[in-house]
Protein backbone atom coordinates (compact mmCIF):
# COMPACT_ATOMS: atom_id res chain seq x y z
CA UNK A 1 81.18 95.17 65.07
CA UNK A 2 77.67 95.74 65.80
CA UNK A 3 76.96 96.89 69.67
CA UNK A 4 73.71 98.60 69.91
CA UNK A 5 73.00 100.74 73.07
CA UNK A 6 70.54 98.75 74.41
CA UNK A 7 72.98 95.78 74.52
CA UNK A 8 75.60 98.34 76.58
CA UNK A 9 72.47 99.46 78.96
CA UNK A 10 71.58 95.71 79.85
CA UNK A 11 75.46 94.74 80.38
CA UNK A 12 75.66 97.61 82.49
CA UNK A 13 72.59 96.93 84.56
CA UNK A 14 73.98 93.38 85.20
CA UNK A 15 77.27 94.36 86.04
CA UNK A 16 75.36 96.47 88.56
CA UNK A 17 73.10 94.16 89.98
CA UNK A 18 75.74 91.11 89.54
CA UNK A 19 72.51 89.13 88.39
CA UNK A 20 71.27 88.46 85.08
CA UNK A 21 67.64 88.04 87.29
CA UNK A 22 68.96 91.84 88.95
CA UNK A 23 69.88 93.37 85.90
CA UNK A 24 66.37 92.18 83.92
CA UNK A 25 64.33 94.13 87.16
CA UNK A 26 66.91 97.19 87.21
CA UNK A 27 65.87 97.85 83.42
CA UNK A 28 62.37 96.18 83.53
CA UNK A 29 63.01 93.36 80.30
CA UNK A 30 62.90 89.66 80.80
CA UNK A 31 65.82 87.82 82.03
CA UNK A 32 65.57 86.14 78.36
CA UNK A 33 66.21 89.15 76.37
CA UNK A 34 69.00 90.64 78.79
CA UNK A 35 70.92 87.21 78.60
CA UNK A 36 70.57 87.07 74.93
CA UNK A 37 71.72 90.54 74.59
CA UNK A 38 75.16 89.66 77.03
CA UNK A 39 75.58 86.42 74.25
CA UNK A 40 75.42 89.02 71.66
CA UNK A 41 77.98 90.91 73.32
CA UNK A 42 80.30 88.60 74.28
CA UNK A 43 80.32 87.43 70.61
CA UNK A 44 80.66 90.88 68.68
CA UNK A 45 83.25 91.23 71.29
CA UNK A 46 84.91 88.27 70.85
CA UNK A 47 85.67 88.06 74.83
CA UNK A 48 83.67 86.47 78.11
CA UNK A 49 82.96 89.61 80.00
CA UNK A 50 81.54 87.74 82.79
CA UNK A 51 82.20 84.34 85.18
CA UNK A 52 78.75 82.99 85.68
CA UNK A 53 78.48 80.96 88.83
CA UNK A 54 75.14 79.76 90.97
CA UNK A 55 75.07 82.99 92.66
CA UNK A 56 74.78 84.72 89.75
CA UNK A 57 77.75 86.66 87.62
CA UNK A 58 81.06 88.41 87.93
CA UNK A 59 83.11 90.27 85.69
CA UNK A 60 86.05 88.96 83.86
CA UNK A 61 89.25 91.16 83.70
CA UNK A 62 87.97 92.15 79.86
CA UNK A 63 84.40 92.34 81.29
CA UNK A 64 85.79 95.36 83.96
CA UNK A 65 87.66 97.16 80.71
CA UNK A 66 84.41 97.12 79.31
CA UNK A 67 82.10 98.36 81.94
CA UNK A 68 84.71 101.51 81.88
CA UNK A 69 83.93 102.24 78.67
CA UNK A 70 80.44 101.62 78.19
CA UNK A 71 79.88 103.81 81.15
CA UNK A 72 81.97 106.22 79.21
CA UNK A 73 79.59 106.02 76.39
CA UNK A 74 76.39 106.42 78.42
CA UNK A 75 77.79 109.35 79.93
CA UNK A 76 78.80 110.61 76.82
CA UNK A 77 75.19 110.49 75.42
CA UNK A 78 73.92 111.79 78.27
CA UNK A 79 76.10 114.88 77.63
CA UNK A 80 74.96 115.49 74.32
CA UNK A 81 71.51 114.92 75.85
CA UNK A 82 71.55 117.43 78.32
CA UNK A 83 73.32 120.18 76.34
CA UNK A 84 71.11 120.13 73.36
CA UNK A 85 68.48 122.61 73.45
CA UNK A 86 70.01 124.36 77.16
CA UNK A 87 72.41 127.94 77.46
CA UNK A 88 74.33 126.60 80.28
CA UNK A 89 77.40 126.32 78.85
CA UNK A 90 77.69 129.82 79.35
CA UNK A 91 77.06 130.03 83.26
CA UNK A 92 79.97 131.49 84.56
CA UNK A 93 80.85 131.18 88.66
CA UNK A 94 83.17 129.48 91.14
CA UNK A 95 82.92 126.58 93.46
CA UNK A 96 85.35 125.82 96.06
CA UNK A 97 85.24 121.93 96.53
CA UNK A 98 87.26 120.03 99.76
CA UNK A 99 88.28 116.36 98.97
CA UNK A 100 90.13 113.52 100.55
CA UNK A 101 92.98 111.69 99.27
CA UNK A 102 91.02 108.64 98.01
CA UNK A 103 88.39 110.38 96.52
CA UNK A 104 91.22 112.83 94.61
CA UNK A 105 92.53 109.37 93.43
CA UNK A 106 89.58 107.55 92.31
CA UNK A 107 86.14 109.46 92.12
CA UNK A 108 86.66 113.04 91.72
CA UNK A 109 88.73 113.29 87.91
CA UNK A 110 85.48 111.59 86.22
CA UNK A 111 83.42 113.91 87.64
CA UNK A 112 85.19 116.97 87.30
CA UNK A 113 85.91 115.90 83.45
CA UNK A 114 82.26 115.86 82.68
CA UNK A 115 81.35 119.14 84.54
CA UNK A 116 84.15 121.01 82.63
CA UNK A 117 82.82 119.41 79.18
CA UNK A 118 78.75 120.58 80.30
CA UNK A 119 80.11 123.94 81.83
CA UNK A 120 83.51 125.34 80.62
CA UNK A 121 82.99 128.70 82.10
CA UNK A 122 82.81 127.59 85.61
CA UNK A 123 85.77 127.34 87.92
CA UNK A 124 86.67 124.79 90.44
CA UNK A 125 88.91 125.39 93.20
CA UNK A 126 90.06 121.81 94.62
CA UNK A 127 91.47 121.93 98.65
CA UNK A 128 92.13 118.41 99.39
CA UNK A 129 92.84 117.67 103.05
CA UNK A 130 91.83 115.12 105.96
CA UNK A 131 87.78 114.24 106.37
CA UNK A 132 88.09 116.43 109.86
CA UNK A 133 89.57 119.65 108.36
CA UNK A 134 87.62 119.18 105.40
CA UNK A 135 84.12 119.65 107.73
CA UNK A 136 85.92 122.39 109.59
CA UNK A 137 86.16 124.06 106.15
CA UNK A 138 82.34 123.55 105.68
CA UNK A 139 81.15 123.91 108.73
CA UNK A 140 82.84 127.71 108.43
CA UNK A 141 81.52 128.51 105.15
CA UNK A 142 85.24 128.39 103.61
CA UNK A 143 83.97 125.44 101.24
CA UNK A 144 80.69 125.23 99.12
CA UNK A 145 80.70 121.51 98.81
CA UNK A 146 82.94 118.42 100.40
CA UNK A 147 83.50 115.16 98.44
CA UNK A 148 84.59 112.86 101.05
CA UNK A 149 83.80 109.64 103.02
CA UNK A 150 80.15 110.14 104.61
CA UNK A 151 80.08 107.55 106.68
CA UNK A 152 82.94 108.72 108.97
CA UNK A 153 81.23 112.45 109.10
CA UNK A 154 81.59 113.95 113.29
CA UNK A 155 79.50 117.12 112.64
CA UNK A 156 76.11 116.12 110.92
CA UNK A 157 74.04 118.51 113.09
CA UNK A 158 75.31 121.10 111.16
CA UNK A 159 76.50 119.18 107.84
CA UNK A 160 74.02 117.80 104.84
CA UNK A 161 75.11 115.05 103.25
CA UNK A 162 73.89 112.52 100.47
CA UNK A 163 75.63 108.75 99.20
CA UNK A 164 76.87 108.71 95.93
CA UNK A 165 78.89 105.64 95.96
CA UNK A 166 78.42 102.94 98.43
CA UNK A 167 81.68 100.62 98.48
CA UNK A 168 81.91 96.65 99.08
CA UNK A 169 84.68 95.66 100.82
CA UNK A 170 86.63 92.81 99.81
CA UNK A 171 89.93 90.49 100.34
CA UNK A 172 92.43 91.04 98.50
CA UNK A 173 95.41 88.51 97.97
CA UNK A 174 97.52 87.14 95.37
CA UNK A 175 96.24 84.80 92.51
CA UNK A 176 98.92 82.12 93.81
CA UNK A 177 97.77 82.59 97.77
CA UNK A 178 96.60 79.19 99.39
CA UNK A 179 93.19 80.58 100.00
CA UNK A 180 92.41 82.37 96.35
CA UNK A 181 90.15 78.90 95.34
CA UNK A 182 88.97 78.94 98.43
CA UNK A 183 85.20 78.95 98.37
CA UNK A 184 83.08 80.93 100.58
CA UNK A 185 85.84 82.58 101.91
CA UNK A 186 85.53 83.79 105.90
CA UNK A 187 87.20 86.12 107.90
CA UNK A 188 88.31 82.94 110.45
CA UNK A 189 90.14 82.06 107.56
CA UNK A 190 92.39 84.75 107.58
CA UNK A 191 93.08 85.02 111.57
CA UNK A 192 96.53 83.65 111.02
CA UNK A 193 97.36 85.75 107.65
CA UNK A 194 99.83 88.94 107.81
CA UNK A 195 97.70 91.81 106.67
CA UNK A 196 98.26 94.85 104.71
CA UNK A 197 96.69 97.84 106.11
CA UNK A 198 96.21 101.20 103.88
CA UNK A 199 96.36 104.58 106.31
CA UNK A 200 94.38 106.64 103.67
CA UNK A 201 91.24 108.27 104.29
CA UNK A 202 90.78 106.21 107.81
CA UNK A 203 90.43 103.41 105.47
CA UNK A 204 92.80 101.48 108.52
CA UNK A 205 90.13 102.49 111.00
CA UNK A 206 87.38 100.65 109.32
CA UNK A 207 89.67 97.32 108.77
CA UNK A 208 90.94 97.42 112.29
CA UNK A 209 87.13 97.60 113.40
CA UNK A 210 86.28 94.50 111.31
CA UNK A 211 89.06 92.36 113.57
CA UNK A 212 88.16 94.20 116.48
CA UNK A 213 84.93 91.43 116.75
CA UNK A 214 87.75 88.45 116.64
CA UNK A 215 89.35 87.43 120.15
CA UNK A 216 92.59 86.76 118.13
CA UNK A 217 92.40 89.07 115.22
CA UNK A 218 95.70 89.22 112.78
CA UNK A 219 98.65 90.93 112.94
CA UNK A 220 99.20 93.91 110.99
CA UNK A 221 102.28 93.11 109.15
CA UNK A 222 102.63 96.58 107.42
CA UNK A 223 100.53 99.64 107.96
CA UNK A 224 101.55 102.32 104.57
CA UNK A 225 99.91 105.44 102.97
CA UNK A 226 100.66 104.16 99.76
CA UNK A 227 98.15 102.75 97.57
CA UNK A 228 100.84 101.19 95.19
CA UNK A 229 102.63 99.86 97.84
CA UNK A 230 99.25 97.99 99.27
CA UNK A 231 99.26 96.46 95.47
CA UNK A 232 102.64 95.71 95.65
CA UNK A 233 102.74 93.93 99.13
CA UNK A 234 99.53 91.97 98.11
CA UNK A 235 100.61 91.36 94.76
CA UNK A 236 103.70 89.81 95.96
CA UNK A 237 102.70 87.28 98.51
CA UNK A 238 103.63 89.33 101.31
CA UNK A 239 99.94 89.81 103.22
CA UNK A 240 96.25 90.41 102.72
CA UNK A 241 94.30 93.49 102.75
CA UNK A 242 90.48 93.92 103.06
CA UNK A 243 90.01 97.01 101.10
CA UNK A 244 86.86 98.59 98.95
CA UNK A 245 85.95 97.72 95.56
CA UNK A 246 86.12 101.78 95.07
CA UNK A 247 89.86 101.62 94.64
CA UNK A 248 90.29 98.31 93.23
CA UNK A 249 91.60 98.08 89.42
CA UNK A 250 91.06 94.36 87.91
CA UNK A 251 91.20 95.99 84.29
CA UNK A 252 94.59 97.27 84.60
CA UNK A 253 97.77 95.16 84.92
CA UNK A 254 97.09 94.73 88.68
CA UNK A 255 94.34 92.35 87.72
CA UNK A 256 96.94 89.63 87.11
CA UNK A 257 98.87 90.41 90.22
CA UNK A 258 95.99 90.84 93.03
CA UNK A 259 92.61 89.14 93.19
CA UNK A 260 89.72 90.40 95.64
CA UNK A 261 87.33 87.71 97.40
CA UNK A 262 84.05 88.49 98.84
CA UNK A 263 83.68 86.92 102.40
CA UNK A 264 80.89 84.77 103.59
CA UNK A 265 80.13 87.70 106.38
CA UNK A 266 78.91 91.17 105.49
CA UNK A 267 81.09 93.76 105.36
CA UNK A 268 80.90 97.44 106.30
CA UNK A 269 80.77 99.52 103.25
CA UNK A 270 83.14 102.62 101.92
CA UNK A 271 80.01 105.44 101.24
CA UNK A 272 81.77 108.53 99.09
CA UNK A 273 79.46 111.23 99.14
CA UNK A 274 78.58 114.98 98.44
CA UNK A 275 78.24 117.18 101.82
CA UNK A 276 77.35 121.25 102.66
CA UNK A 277 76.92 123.13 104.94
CA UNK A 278 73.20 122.83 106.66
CA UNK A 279 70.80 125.46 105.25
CA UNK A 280 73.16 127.19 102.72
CA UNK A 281 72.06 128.99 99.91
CA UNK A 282 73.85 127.72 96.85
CA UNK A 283 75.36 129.32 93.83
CA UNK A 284 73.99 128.61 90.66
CA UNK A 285 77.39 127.28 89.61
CA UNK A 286 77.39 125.07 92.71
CA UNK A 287 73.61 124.21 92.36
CA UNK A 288 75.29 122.46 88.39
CA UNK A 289 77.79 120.58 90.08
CA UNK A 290 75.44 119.24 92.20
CA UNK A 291 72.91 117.91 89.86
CA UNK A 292 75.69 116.83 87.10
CA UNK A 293 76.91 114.67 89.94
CA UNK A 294 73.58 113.38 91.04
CA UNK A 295 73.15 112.53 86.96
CA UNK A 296 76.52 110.85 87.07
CA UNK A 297 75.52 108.60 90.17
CA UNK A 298 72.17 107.45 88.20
């Protein structure tokens, strides 16, 4: 097999973008040589890693296993990048770090992972709570940083905070559900569907605001904590859930079980994020985590 890493930067920039035309501007090469390079691809790999459709491209289950891992290669390389040449594996310190459930679950182990590989030394204490307590812990100097849902923060006159992931949200519903061919799916479409609601992370408060706009929104069939059990009510036939991309998993075995629609209307979007107290003084050890995340997020 013969991948280069140019081919993995251009698949990765059009996975991005979901445009071949995005993905040539995002890396600045002609939408010839980046759709030559995803042929090239797809043949060395010997699978279709994306659906290509007249509003550009999507990935295929085997196209999502293989985002994962090129982005684990690029962040590899930019590992060895960084450490050649630098002394800061040797910093030594202590951050104290507040997340939220979802973020615990699906954002924080990558990031921790490639801080411990750039700076052994360093230790991370990990408080995870609600988004509320978690500020209350910032705003009283208890915690250096919060990783956490920005876009629900109370106290920004005395919190800093910056996006590192910005969410779609989507419909999610089971591959045999009358309305998975549906194209240009809308949210009318799903007034008389039983929905699946996640209370995680006030992840129910942004859904219920989406139906709040509808005189006769749905009924909340079943309202659970449970991640899995969202998959397995959706999987099964038993509702729909409008949930963000952030914690959905089409390259696992849930990808043959639960499908997720974009609708014709815009949705609000999950923002994860970084936040600190306002004016702090930072640690050096909490100044690394900082920038290896920002690194991660480019």
């Amino acid at each position: 097999m013969n991948i280069t890493f140019r081919q993995i930067r251009y698949f990765i920039a059009v996975a991005e973008a979901r445009s071949v035309s995005g993905g040539s501007s995002a890396v600045g090469i002609s939408q010839s040589a980046v759709t030559d390079a995803i042929r090239t691809l797809e043949l060395e790999t010997g699978v279709t890693l994306f659906h290509r459709h007249p509003k550009g491209v999507t990935l295929t289950r085997e196209g999502h296993q293989f985002l994962r891992h090129a982005r684990s290669i690029i962040g590899a390389i930019a590992d060895m990048a960084g450490g050649v040449g630098r002394d800061k594996d040797h910093t030594e310190g202590k951050i104290r770090i507040g997340v939220t459930p979802v973020v615990t679950g699906y954002f924080l182990s990558d990031q921790i992972a490639r801080f411990h590989r750039l700076f052994p030394k360093i230790e991370i204490q990990l408080v995870e709570d609600r988004r509320a307590y978690i500020e209350h812990l910032l705003v009283n100097g208890e915690l250096d940083l919060g990783l956490l849902m920005v876009s629900n923060l109370e106290q920004r006159a005395a919190i800093d905070h910056e996006v590192l992931i910005r969410s779609e949200c989507r419909a999610w519903m089971a591959p045999s559900h009358a309305l998975a061919d549906v194209d240009g799916l809308a949210l009318a479409d799903l007034e008389n569907e039983p929905i699946v609601a996640l209370a995680l992370d006030e992840l129910d408060g942004l859904v219920d605001g989406i139906w709040s706009k509808f005189d006769h929104p749905p009924r909340v069939a079943y309202r659970t904590s449970s991640m899995e059990g969202v998959r397995s009510l959706v999987g099964t036939g038993a509702g729909i859930a409008l949930l963000p991309d952030l914690v959905y998993r089409p390259w696992s075995l849930e990808g043959d079980r639960v499908i997720a629609k974009r609708t014709r209307e815009t949705l609000p979007t999950v923002d994860i994020g970084i936040a600190w107290r306002r004016l702090t003084r930072h640690s050096e050890a909490v100044n690394l985590f900082m920038e290896t995340v920002h690194q991660n997020r480019r």
